[in-house]
C-alpha atoms as a PDB file:
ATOM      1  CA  UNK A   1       0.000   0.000   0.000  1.00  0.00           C
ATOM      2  CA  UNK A   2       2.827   2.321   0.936  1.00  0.00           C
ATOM      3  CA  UNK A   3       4.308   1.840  -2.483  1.00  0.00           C
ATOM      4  CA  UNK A   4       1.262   2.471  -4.422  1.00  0.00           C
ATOM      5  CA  UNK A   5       0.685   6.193  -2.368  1.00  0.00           C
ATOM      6  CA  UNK A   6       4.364   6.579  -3.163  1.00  0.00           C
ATOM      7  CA  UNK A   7       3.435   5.783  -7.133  1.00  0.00           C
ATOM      8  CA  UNK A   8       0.702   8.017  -7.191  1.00  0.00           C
ATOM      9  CA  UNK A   9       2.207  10.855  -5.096  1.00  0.00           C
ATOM     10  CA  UNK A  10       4.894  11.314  -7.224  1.00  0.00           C
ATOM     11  CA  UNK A  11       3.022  10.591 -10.421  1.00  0.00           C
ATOM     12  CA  UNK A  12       0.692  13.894  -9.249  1.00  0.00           C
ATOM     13  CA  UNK A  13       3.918  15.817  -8.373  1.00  0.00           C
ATOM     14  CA  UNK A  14       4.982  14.890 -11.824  1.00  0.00           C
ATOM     15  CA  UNK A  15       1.455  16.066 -13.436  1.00  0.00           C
ATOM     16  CA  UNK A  16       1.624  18.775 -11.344  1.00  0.00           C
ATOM     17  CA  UNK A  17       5.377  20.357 -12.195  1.00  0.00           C
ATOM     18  CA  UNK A  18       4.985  19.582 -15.863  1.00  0.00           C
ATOM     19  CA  UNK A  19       1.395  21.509 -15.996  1.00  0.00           C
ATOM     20  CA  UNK A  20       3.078  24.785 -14.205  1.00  0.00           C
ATOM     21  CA  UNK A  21       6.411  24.530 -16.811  1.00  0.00           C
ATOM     22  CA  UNK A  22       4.434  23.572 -19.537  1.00  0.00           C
ATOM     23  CA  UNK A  23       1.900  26.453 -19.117  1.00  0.00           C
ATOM     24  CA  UNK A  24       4.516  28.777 -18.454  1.00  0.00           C
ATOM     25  CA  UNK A  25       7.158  28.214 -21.399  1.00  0.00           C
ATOM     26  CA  UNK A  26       4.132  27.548 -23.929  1.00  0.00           C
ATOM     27  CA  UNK A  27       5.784  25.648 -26.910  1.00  0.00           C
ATOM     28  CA  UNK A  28       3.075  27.084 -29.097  1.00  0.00           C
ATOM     29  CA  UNK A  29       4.163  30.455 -28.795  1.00  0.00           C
ATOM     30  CA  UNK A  30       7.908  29.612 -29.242  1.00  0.00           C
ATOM     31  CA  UNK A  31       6.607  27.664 -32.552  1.00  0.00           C
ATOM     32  CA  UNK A  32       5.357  30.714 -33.795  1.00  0.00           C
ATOM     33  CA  UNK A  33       8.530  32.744 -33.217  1.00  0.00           C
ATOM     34  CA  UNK A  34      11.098  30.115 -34.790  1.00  0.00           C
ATOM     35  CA  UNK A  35       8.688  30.188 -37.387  1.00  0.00           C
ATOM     36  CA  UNK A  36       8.907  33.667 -38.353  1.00  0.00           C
ATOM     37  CA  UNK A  37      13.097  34.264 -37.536  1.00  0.00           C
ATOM     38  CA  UNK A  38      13.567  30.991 -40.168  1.00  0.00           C
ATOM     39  CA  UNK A  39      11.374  32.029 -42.961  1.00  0.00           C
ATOM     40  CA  UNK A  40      13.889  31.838 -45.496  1.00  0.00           C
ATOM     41  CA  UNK A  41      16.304  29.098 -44.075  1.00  0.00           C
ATOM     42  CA  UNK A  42      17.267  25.745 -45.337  1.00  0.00           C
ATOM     43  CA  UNK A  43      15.366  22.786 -43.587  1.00  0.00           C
ATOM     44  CA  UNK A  44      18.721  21.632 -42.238  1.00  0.00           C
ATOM     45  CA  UNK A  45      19.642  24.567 -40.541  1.00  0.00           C
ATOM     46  CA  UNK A  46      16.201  25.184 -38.399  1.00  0.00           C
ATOM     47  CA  UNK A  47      16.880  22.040 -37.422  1.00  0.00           C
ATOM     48  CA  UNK A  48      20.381  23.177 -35.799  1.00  0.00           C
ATOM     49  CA  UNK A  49      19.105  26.032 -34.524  1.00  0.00           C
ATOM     50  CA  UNK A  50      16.446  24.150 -32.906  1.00  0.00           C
ATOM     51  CA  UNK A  51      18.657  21.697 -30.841  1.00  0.00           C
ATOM     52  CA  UNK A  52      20.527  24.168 -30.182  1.00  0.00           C
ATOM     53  CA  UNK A  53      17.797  26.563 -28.768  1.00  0.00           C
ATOM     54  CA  UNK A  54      16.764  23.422 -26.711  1.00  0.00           C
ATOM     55  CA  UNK A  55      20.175  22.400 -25.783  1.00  0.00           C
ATOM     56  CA  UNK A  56      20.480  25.921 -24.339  1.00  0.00           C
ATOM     57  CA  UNK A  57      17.406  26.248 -22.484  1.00  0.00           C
ATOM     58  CA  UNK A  58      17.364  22.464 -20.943  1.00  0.00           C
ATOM     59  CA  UNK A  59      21.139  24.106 -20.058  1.00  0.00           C
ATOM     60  CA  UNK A  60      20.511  27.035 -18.506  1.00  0.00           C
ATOM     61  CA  UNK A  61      17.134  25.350 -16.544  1.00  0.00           C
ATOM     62  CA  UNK A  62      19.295  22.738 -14.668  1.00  0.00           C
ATOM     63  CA  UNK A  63      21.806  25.232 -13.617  1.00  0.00           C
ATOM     64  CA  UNK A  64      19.304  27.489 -11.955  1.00  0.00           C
ATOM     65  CA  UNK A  65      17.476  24.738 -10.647  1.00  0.00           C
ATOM     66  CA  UNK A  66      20.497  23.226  -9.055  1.00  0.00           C
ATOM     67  CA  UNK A  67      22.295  26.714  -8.324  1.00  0.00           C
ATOM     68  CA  UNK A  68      20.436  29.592  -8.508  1.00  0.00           C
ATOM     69  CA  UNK A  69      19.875  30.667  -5.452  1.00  0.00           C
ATOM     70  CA  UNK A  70      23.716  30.562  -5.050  1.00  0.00           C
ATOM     71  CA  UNK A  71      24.004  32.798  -8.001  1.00  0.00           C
ATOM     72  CA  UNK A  72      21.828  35.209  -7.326  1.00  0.00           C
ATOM     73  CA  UNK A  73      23.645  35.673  -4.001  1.00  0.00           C
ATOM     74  CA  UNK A  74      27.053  35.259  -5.172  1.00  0.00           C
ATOM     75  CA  UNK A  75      26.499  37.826  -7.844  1.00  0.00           C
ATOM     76  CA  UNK A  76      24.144  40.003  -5.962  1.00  0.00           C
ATOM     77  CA  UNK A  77      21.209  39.789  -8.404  1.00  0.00           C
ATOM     78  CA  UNK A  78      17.487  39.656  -7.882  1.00  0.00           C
ATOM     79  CA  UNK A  79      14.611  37.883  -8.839  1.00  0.00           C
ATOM     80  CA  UNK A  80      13.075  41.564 -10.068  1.00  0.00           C
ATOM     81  CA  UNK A  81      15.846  42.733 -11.892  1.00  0.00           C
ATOM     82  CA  UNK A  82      16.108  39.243 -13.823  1.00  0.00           C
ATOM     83  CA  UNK A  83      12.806  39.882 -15.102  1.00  0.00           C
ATOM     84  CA  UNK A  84      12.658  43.267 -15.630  1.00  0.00           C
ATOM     85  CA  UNK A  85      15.900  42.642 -18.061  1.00  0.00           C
ATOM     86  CA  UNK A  86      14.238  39.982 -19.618  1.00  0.00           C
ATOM     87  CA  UNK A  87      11.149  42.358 -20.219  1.00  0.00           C
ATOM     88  CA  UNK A  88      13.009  44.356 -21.905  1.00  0.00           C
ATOM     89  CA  UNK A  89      14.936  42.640 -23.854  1.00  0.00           C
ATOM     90  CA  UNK A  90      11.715  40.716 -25.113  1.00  0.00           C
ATOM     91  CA  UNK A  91       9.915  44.200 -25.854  1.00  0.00           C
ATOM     92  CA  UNK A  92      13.101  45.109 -28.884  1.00  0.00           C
ATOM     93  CA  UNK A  93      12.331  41.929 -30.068  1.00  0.00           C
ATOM     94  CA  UNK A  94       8.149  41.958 -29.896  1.00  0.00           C
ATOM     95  CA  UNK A  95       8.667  45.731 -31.851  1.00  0.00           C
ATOM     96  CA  UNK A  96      11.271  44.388 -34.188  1.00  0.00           C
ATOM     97  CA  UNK A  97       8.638  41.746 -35.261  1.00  0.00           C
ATOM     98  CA  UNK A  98       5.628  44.171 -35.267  1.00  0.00           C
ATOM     99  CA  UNK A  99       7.283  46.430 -37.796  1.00  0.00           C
ATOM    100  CA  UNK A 100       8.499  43.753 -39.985  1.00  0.00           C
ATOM    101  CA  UNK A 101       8.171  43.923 -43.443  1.00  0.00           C
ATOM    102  CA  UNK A 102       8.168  41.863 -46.700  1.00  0.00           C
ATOM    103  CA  UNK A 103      11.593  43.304 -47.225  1.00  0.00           C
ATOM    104  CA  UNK A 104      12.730  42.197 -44.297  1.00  0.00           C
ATOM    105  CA  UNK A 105      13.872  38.573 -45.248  1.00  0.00           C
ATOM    106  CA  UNK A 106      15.515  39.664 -48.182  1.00  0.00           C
ATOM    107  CA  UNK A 107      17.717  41.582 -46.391  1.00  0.00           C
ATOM    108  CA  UNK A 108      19.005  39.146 -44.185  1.00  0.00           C
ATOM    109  CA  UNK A 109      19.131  36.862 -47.444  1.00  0.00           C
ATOM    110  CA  UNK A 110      22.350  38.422 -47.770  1.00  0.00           C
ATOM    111  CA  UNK A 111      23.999  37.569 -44.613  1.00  0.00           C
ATOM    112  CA  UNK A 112      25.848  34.572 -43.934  1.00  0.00           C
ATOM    113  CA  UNK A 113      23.321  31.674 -42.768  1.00  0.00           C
ATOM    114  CA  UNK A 114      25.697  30.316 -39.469  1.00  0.00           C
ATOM    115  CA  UNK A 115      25.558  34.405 -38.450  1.00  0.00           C
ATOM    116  CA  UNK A 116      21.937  34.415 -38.083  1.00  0.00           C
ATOM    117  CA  UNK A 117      21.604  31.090 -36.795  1.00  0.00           C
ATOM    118  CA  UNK A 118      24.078  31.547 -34.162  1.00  0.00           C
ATOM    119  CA  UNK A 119      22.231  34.860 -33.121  1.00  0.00           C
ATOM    120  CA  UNK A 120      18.491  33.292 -32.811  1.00  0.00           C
ATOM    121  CA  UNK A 121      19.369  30.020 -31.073  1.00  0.00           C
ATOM    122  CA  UNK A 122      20.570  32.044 -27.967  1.00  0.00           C
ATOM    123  CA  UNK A 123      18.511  34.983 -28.251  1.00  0.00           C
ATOM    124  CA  UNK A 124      15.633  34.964 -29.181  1.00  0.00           C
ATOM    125  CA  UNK A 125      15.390  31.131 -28.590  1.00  0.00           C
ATOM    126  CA  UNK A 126      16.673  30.086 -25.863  1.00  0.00           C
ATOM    127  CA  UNK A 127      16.437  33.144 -24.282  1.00  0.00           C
ATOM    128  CA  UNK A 128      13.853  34.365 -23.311  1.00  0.00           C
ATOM    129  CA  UNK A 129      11.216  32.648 -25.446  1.00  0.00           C
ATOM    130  CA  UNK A 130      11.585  29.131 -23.910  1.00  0.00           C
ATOM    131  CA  UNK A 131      13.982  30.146 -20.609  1.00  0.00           C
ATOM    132  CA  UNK A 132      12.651  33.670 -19.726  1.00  0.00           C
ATOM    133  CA  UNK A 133      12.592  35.035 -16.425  1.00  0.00           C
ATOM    134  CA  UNK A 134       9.181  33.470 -15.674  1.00  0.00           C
ATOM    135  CA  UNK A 135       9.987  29.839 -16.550  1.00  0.00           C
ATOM    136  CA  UNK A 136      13.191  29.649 -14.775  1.00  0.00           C
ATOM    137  CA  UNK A 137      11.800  31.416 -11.711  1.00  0.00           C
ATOM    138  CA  UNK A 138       9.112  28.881 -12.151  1.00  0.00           C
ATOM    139  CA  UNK A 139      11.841  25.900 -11.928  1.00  0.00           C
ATOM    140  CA  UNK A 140      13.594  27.436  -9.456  1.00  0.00           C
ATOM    141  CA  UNK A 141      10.674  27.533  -7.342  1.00  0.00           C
ATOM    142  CA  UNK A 142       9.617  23.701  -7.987  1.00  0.00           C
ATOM    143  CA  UNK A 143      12.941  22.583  -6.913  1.00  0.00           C
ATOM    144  CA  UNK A 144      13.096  24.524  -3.993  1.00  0.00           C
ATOM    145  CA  UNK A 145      10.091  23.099  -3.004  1.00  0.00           C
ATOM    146  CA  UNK A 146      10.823  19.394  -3.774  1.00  0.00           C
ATOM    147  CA  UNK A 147      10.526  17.857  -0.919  1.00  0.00           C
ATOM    148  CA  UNK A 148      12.722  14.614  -1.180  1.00  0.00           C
ATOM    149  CA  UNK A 149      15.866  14.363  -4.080  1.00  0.00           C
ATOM    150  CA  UNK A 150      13.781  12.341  -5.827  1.00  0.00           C
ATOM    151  CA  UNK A 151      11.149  15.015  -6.088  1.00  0.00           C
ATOM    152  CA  UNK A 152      14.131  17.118  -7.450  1.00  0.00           C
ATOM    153  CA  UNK A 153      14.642  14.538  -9.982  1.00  0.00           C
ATOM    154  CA  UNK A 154      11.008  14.606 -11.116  1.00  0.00           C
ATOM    155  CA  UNK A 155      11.520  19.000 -11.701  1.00  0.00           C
ATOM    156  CA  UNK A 156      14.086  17.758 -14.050  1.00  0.00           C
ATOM    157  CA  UNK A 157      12.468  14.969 -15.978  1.00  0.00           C
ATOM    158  CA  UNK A 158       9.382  17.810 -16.160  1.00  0.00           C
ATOM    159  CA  UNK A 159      11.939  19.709 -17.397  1.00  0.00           C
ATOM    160  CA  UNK A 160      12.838  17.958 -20.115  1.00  0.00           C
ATOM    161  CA  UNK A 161       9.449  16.950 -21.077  1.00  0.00           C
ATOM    162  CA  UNK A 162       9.103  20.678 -21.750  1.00  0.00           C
ATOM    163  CA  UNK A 163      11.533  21.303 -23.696  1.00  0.00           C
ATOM    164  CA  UNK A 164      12.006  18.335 -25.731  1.00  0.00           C
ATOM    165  CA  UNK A 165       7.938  19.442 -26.554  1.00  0.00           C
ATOM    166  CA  UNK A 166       9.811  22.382 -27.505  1.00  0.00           C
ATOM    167  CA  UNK A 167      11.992  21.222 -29.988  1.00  0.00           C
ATOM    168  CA  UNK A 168       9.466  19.308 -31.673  1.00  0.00           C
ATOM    169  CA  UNK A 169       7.451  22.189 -31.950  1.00  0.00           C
ATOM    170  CA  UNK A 170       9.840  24.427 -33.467  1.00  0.00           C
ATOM    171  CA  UNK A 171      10.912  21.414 -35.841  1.00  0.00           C
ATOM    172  CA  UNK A 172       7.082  20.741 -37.154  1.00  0.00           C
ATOM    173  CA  UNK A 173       6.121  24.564 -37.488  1.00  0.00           C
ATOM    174  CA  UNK A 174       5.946  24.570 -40.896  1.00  0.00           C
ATOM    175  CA  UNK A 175       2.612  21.942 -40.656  1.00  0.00           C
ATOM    176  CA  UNK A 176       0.999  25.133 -38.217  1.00  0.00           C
ATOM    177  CA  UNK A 177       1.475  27.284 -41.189  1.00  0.00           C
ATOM    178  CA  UNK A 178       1.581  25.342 -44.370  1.00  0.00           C
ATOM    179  CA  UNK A 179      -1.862  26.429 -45.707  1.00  0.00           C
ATOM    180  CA  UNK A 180      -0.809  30.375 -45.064  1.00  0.00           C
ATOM    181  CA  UNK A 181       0.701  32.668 -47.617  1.00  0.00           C
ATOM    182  CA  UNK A 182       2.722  35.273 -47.080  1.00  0.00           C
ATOM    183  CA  UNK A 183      -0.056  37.938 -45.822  1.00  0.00           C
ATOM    184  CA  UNK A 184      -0.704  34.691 -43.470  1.00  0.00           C
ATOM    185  CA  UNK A 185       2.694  34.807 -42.274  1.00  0.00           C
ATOM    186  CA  UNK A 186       3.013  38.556 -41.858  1.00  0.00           C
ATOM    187  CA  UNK A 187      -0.441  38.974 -39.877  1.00  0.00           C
ATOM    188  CA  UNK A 188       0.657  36.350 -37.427  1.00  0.00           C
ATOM    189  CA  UNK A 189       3.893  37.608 -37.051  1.00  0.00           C
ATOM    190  CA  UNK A 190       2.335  41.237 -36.287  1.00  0.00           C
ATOM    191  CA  UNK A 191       0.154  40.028 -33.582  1.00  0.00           C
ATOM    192  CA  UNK A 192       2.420  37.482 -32.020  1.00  0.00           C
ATOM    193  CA  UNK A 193       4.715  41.199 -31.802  1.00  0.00           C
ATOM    194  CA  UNK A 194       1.981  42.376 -29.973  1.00  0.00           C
ATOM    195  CA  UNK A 195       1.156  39.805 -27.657  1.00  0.00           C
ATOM    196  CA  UNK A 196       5.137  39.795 -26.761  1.00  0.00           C
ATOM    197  CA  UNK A 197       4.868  43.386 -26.192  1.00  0.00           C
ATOM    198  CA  UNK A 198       2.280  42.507 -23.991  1.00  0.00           C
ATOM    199  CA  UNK A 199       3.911  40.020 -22.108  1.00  0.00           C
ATOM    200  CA  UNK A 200       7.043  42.112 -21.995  1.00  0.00           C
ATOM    201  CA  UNK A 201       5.404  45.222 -20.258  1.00  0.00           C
ATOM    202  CA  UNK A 202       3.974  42.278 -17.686  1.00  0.00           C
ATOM    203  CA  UNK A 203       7.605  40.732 -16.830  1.00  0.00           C
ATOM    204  CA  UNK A 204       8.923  44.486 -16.024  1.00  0.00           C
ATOM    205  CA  UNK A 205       5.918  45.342 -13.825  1.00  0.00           C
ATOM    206  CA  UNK A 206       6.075  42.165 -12.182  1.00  0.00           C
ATOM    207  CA  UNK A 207       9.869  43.079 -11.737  1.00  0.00           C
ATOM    208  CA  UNK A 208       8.671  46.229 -10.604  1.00  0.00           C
ATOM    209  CA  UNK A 209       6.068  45.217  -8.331  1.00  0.00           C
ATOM    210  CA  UNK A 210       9.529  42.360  -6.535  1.00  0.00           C
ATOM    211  CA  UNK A 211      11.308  45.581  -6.079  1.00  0.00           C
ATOM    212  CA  UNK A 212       8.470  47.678  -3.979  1.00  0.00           C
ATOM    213  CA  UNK A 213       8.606  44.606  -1.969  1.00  0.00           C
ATOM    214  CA  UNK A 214      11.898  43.438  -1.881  1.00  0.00           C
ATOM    215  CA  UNK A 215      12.626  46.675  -0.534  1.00  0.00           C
ATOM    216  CA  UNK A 216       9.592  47.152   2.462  1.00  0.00           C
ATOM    217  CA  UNK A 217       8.597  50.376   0.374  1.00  0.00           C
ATOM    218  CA  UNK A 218       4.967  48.505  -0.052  1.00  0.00           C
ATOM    219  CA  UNK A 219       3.145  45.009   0.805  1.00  0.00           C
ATOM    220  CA  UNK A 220       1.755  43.723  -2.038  1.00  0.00           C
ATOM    221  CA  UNK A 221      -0.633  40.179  -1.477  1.00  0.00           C
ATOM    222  CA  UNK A 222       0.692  37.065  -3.164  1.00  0.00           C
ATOM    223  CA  UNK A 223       4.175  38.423  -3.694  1.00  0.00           C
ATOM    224  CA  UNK A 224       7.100  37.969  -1.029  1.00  0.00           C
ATOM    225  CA  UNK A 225      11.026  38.778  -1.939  1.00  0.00           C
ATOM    226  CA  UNK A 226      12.729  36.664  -4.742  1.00  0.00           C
ATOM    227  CA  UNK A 227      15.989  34.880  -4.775  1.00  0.00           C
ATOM    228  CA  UNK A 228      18.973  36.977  -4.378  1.00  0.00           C
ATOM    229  CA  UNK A 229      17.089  39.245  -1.845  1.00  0.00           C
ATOM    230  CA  UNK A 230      19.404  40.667   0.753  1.00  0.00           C
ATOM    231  CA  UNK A 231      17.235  42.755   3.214  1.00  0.00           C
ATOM    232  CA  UNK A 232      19.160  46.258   3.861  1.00  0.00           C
ATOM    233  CA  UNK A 233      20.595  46.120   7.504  1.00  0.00           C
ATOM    234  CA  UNK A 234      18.896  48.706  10.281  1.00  0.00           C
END
């Protein structure tokens, strides 16, 4: 009997952290990005990119998981300022794709393939599209409260599930827009911009809103201070 409340313990842990990383990195969305950064690349290469972009993230997930706490102290950083960086960084991008044009793509026709590649596997990619500020606070968060090692080992397997999704997703995005022309392509590209900008503007205010409390200025419900947090001494 003990086994069996073991099995399905952990089997609702595992449920449980895959739901909150899942919901929180949303392949779909990341899909739609590598979608409209590889227009014009070979099949071959978006397939590069993508492992890459997933070798990346998976990376940079583990080490926070496992560490960052300790680097957030050790370099003195916050959980606000990590997101409202990330905000920001997301809102260039979310404006660069809103006033895309046609044009666009033939410009960066001209540059060298492994150039572009190498940019848009890190960043946008990997950063922050599939690890932003939300889904590695997220992990960090799950791991921390873990309650055995073994729990910690499901974070990771949850983890991977995610990303791996990920991959796949970025891999197969030609089937979500196969039946869309060019006007197709552009329209979603404009509104994903927006929705990034959207999404952007939220990371910084939720940045914001760690700082007013990191800092005692304010009490705000349902937000207490984030890794990293030294309180100033009286």
């Amino acid at each position: 009997m003990e086994i069996v409340d073991l099995v399905l313990t952990s089997l609702t842990f595992l449920l449980i952290t895959i739901a909150g990383i899942f919901v929180i990195v949303n392949p779909l969305t990341t899909a739609f990005a590598f979608m409209s950064l590889t227009t014009k690349m070979k099949e071959a290469r978006k397939k590069e990119i993508a492992l890459k972009a997933t070798k990346i993230s998976t990376s940079l997930f583990f080490i926070f998981a496992l560490l960052g706490g300790v680097i957030f102290q050790l370099f003195g950083i916050t959980l606000a300022a990590f997101r409202i960086a990330g905000g920001i960084i997301l809102f260039g991008i979310a404006m660069g794709m809103i006033r895309s044009r046609g044009d666009d793509d033939k410009a960066h026709a001209g540059k060298p393939e492994g150039e572009i590649a190498d940019d848009i596997s890190v960043i946008p990619l990997a950063i922050p599209f599939i690890s932003g500020p939300g889904s590695i606070a997220t992990v960090m968060i799950l791991t921390s409260e873990a309650p055995t090692f073994y729990h910690t080992g499901l974070v990771f397997i949850a983890v991977l599930v995610t990303t791996i999704t990920c991959y796949y997703s970025m891999v197969y995005s030609k089937v979500i827009v196969r039946y869309l022309g060019d006007s197709g392509k552009q329209i979603i590209t404009k509104v994903f911009g927006l929705i990034l900008a959207v999404i952007s503007v939220q990371f910084v205010i939720n940045g914001i809103a760690n700082v007013v409390v990191d800092f005692g200025i304010y009490e705000i419900p349902g937000i207490t201070p984030g890794p990293g947090f030294e309180p100033p001494e009286e």
